[in-house]
N, C-alpha and C. Protein backbone atom coordinates (compact mmCIF):
# COMPACT_ATOMS: atom_id res chain seq x y z
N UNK A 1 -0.71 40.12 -9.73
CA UNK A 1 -0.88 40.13 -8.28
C UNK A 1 -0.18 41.40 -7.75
N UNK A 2 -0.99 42.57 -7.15
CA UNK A 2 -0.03 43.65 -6.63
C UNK A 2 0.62 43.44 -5.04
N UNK A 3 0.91 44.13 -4.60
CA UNK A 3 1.63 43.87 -3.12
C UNK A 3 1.00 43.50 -2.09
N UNK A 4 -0.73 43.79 -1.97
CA UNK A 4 -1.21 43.94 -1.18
C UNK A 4 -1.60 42.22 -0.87
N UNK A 5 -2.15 41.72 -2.44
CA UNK A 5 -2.25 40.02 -2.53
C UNK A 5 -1.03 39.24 -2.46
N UNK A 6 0.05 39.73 -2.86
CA UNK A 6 1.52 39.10 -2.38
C UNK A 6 1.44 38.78 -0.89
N UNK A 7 1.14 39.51 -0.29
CA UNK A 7 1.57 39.63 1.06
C UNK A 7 0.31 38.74 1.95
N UNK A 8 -0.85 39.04 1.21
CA UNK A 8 -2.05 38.00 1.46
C UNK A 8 -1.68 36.73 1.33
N UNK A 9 -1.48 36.72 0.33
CA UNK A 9 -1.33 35.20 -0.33
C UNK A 9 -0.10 34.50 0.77
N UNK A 10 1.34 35.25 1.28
CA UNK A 10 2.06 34.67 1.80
C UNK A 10 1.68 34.53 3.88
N UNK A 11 0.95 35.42 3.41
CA UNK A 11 -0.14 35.35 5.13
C UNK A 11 -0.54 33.87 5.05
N UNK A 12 -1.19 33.66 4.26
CA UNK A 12 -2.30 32.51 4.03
C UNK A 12 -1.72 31.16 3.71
N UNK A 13 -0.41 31.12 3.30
CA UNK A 13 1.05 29.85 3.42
C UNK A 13 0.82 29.78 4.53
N UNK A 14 1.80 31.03 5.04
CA UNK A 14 1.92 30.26 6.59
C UNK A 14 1.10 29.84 7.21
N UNK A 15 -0.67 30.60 7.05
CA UNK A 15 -1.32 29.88 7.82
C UNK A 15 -1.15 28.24 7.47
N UNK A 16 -1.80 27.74 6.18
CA UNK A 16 -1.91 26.67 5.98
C UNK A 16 -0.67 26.04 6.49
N UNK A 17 0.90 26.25 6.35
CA UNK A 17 1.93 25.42 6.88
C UNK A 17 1.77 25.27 8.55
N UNK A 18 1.16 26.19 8.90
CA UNK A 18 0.81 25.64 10.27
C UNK A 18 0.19 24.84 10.66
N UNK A 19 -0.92 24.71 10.04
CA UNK A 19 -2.37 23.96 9.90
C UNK A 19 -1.73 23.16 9.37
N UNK A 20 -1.04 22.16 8.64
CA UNK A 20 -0.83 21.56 8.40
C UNK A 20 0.37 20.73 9.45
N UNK A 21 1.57 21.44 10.23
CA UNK A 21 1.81 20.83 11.06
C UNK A 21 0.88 20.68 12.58
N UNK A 22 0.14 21.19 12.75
CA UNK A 22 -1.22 20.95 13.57
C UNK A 22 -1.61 19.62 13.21
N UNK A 23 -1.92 19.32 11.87
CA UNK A 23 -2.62 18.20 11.39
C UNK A 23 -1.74 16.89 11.97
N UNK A 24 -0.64 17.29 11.31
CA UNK A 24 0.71 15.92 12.00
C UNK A 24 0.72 15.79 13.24
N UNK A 25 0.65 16.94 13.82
CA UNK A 25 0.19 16.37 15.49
C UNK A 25 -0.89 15.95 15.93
N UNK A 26 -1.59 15.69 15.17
CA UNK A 26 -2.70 15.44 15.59
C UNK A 26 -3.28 13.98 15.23
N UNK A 27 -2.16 14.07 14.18
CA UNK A 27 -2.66 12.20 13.44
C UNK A 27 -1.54 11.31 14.52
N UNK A 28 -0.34 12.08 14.44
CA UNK A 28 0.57 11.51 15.68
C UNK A 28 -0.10 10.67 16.78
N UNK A 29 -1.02 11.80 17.29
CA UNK A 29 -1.72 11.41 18.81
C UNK A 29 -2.64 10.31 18.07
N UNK A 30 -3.32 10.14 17.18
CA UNK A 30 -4.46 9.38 16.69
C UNK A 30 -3.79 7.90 16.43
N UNK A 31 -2.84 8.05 15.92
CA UNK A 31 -1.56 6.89 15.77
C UNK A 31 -1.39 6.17 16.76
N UNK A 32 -0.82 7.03 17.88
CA UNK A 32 -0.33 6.34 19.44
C UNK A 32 -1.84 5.88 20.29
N UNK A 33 -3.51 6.48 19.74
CA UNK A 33 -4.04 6.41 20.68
C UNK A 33 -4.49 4.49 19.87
N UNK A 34 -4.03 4.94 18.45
CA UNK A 34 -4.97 3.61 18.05
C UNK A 34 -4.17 1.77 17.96
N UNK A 35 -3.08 2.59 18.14
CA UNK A 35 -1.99 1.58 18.88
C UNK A 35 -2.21 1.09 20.71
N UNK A 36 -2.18 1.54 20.77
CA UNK A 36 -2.58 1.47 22.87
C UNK A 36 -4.17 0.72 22.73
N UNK A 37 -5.02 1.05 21.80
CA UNK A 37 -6.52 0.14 21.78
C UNK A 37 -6.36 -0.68 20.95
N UNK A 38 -5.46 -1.08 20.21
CA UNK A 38 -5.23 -2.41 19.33
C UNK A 38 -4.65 -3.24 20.37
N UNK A 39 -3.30 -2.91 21.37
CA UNK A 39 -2.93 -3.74 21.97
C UNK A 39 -4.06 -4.07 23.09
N UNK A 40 -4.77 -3.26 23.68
CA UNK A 40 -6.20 -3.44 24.96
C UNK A 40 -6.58 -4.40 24.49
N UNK A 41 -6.86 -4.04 22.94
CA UNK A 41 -8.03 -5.21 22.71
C UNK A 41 -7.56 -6.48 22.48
N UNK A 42 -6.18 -7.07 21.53
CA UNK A 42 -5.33 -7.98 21.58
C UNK A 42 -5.64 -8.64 22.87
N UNK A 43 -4.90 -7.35 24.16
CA UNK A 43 -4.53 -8.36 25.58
C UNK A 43 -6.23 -8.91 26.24
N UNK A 44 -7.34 -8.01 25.86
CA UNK A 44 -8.67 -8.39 26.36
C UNK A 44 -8.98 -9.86 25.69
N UNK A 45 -8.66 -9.93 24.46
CA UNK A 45 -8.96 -10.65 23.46
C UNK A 45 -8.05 -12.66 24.27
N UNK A 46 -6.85 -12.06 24.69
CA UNK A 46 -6.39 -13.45 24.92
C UNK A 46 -6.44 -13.74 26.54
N UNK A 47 -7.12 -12.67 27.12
CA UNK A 47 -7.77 -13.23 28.01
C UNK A 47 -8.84 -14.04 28.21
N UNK A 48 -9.90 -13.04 26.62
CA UNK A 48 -10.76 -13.73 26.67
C UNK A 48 -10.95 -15.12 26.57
N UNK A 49 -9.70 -15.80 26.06
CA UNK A 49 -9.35 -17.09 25.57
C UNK A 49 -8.61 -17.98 26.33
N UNK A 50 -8.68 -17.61 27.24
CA UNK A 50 -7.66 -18.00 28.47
C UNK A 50 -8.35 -18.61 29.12
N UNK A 51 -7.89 -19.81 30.32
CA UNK A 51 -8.79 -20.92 31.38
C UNK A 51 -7.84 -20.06 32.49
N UNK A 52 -9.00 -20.08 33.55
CA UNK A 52 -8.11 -19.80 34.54
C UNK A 52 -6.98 -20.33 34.72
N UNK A 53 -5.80 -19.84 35.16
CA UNK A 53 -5.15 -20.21 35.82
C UNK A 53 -3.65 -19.97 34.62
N UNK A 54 -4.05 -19.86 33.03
CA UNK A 54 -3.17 -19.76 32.18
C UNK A 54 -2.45 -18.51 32.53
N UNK A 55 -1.31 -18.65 31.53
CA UNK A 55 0.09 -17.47 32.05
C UNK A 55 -0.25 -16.84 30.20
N UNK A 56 -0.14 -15.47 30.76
CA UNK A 56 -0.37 -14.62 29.84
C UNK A 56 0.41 -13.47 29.76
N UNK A 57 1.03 -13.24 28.84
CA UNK A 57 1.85 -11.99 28.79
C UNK A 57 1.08 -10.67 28.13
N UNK A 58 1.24 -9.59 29.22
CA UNK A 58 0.56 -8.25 29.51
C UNK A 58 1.17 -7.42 29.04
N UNK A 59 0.98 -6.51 28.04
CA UNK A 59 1.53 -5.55 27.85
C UNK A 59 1.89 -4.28 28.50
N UNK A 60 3.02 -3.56 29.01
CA UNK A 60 2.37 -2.66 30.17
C UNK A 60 3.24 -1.49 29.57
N UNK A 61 3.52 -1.16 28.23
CA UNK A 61 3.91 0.02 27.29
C UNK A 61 5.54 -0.28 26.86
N UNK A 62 6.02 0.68 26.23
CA UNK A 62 7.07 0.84 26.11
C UNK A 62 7.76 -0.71 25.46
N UNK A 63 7.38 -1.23 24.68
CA UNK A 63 7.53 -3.07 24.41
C UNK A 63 7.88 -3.68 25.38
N UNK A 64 7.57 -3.26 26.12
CA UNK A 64 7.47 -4.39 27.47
C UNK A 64 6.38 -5.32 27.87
N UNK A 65 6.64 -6.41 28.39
CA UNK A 65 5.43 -7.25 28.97
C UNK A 65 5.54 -7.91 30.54
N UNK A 66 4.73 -8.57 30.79
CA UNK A 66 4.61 -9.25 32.27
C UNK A 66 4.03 -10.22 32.00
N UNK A 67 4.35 -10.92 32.95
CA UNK A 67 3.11 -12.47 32.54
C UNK A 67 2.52 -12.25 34.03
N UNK A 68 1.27 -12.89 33.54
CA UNK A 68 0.00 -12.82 34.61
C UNK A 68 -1.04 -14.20 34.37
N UNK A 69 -1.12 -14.25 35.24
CA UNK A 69 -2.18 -15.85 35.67
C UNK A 69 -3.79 -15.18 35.40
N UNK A 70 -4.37 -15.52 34.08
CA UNK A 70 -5.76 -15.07 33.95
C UNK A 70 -6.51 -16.07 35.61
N UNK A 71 -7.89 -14.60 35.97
CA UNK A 71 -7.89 -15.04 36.93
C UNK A 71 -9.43 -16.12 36.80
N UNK A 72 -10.01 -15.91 35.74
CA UNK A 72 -10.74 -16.50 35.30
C UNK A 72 -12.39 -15.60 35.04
N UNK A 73 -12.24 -14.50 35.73
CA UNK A 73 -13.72 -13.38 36.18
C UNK A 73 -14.19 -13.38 35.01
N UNK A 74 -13.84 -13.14 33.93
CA UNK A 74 -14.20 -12.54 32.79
C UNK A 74 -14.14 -11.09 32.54
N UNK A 75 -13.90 -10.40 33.37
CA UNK A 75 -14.03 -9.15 33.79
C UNK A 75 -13.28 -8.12 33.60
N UNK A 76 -13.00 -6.64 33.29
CA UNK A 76 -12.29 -6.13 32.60
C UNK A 76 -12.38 -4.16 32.81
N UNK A 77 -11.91 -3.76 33.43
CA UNK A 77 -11.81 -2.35 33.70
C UNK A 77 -11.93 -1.88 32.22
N UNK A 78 -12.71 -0.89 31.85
CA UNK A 78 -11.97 -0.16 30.52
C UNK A 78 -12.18 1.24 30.48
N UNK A 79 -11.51 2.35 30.00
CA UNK A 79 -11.65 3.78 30.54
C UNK A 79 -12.76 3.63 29.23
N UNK A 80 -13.78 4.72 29.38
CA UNK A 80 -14.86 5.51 28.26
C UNK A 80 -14.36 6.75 28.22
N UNK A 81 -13.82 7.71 28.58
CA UNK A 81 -13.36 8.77 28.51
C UNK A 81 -12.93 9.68 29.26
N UNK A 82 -13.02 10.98 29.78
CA UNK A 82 -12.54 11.93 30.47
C UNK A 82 -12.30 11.13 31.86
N UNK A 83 -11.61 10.15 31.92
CA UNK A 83 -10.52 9.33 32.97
C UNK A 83 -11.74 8.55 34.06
N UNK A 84 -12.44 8.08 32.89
CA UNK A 84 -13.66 7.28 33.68
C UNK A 84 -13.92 5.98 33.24
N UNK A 85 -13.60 5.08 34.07
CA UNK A 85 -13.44 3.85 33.78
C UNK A 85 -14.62 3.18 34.41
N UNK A 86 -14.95 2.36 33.49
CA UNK A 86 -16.28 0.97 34.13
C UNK A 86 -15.59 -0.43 33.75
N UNK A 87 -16.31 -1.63 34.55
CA UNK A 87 -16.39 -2.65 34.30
C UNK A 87 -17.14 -3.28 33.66
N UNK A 88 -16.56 -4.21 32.93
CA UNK A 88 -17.41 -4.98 31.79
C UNK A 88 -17.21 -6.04 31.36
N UNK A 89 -17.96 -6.75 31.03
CA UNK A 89 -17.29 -8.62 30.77
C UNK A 89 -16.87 -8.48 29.83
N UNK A 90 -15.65 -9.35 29.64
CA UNK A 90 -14.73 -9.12 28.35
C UNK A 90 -15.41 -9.01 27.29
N UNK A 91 -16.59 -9.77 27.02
CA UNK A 91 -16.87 -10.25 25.39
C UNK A 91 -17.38 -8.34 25.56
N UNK A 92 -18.17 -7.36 26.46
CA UNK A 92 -18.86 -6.24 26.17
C UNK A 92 -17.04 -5.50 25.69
N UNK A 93 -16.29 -5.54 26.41
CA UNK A 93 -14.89 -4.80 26.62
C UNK A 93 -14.24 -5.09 25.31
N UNK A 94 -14.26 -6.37 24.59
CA UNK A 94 -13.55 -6.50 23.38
C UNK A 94 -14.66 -5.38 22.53
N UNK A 95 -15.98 -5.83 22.18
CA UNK A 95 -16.93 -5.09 21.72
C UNK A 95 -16.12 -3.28 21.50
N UNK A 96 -16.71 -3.26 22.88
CA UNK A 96 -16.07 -1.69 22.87
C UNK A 96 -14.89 -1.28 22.00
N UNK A 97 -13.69 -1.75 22.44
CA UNK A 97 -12.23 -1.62 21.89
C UNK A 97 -12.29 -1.48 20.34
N UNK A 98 -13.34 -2.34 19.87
CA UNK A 98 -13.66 -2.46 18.03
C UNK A 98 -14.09 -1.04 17.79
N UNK A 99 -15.14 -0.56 18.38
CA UNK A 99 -15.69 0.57 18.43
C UNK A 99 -14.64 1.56 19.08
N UNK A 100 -13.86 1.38 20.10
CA UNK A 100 -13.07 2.57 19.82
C UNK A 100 -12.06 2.54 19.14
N UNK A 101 -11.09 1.76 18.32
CA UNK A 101 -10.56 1.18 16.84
C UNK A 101 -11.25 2.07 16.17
N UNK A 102 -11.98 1.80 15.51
CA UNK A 102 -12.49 2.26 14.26
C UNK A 102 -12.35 3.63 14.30
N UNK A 103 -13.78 4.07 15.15
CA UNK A 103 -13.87 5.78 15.90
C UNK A 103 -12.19 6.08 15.67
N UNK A 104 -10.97 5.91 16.36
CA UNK A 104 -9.85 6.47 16.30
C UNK A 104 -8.99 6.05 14.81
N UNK A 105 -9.57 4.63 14.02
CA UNK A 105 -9.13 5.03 12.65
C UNK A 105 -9.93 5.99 11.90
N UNK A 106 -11.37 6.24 12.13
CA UNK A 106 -12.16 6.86 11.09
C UNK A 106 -11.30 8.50 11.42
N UNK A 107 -10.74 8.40 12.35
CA UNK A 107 -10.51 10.56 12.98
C UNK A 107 -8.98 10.42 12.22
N UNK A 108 -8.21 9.83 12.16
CA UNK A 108 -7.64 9.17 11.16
C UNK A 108 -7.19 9.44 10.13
N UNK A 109 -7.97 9.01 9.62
CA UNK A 109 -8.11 8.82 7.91
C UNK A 109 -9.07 10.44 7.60
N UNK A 110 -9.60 11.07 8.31
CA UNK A 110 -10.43 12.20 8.46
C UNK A 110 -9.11 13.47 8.58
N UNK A 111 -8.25 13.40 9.21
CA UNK A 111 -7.41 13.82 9.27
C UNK A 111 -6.61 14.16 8.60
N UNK A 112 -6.41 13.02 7.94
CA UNK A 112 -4.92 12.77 6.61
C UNK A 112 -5.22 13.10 5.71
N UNK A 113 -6.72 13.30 4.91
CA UNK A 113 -7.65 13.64 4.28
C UNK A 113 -7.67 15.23 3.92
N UNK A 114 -7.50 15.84 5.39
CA UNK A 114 -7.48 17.07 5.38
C UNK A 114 -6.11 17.44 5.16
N UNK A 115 -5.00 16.96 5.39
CA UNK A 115 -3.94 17.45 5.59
C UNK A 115 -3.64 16.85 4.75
N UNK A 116 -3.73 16.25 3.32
CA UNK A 116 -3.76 16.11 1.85
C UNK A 116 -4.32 16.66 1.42
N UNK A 117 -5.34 17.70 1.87
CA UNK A 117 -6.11 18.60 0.83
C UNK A 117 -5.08 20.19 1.23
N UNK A 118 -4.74 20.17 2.37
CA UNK A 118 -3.99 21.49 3.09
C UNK A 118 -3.26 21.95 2.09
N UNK A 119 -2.38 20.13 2.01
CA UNK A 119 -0.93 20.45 1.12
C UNK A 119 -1.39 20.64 -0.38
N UNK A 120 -2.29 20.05 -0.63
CA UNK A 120 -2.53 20.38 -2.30
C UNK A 120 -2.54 21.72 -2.21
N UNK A 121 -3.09 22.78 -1.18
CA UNK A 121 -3.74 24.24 -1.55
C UNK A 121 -2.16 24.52 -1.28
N UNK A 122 -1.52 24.50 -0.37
CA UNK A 122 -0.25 25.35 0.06
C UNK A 122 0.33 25.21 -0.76
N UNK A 123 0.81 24.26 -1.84
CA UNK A 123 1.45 23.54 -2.91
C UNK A 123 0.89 24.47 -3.98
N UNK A 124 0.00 24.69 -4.42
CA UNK A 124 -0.94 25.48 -5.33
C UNK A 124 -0.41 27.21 -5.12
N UNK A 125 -0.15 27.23 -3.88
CA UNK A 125 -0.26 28.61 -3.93
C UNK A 125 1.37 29.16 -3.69
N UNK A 126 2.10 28.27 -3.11
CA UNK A 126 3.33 28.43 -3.16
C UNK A 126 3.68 28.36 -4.56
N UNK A 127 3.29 27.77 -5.70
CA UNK A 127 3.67 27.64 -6.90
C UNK A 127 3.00 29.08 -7.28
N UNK A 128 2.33 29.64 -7.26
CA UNK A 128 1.58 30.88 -7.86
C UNK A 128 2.28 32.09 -7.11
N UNK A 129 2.83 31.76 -6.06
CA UNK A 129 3.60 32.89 -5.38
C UNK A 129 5.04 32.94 -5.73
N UNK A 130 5.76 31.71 -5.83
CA UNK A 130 6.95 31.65 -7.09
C UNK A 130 6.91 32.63 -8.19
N UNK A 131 5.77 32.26 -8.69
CA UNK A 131 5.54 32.67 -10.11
C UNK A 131 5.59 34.12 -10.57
N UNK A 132 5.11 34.42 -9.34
CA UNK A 132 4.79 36.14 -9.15
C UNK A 132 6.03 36.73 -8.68
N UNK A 133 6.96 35.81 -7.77
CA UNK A 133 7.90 36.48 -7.65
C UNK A 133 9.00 36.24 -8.71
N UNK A 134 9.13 34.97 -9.36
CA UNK A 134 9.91 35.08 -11.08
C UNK A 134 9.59 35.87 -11.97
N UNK A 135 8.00 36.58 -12.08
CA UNK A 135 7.58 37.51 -12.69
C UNK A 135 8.04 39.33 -12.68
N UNK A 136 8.27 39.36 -11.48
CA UNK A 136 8.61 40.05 -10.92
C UNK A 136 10.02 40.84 -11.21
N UNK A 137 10.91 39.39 -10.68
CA UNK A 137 12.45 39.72 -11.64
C UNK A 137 13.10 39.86 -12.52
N UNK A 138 11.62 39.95 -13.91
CA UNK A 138 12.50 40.16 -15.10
C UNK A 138 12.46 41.22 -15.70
């Protein structure tokens, strides 16, 4: 390896060590988003199961809860995306929540995927750039 691929090769670490903490932030957010739609769907879920008038404890973040008197509607705000929310009868609103579950495990596991293949290459090449520089010193 002469100087010019030394210096390539250690270009191309850092990229990947970046890209790779990119990746952690990014499964981070995928983590917290698929936590917040497990609990939606949980709290949709024991509404759905609820008679009017039952006391139900609401999740409202941070492990906190509230209790609330289901009001009996069936009915259920849920955001679809860029901060746009519709109404929907629970059984459509649980529906959804499955579908956005998954969607946010499949990005996921899509993710971690990549950022197990990142580290195999950075791992690969940090060992070959060692090598060159133990080569080097003798």
């Amino acid at each position: 390896m002469n100087d010019d691929e030394l210096r390539q090769s250690l270009s191309v670490l850092d990229a990947y060590n970046s890209q790779l903490e990119a990746f952690g932030q990014q499964a981070q957010i995928f983590r917290m988003s698929l936590e917040e739609a497990l609990r939606a769907r949980e709290t949709m879920k024991a509404f759905l199961s609820a008679k009017e008038g039952d006391e139900i404890l609401v999740p409202i973040g941070a492990s906190s809860f509230v209790a609330a008197k289901a009001a009996g509607n069936g009915k259920a705000i849920v955001g679809i995306g860029s901060r746009v929310s519709v109404e929907k009868n629970l059984d459509d609103a649980v529906a959804f929540m499955d579908e956005t579950v998954k969607d946010i495990s499949e990005a996921l596991k899509k993710t971690s995927d990549n950022a197990a293949e990142m580290e195999t290459n950075a791992r690969n090449l940090s060992m070959a750039i060692q090598q060159e520089y133990q080569r080097r010193q003798q």
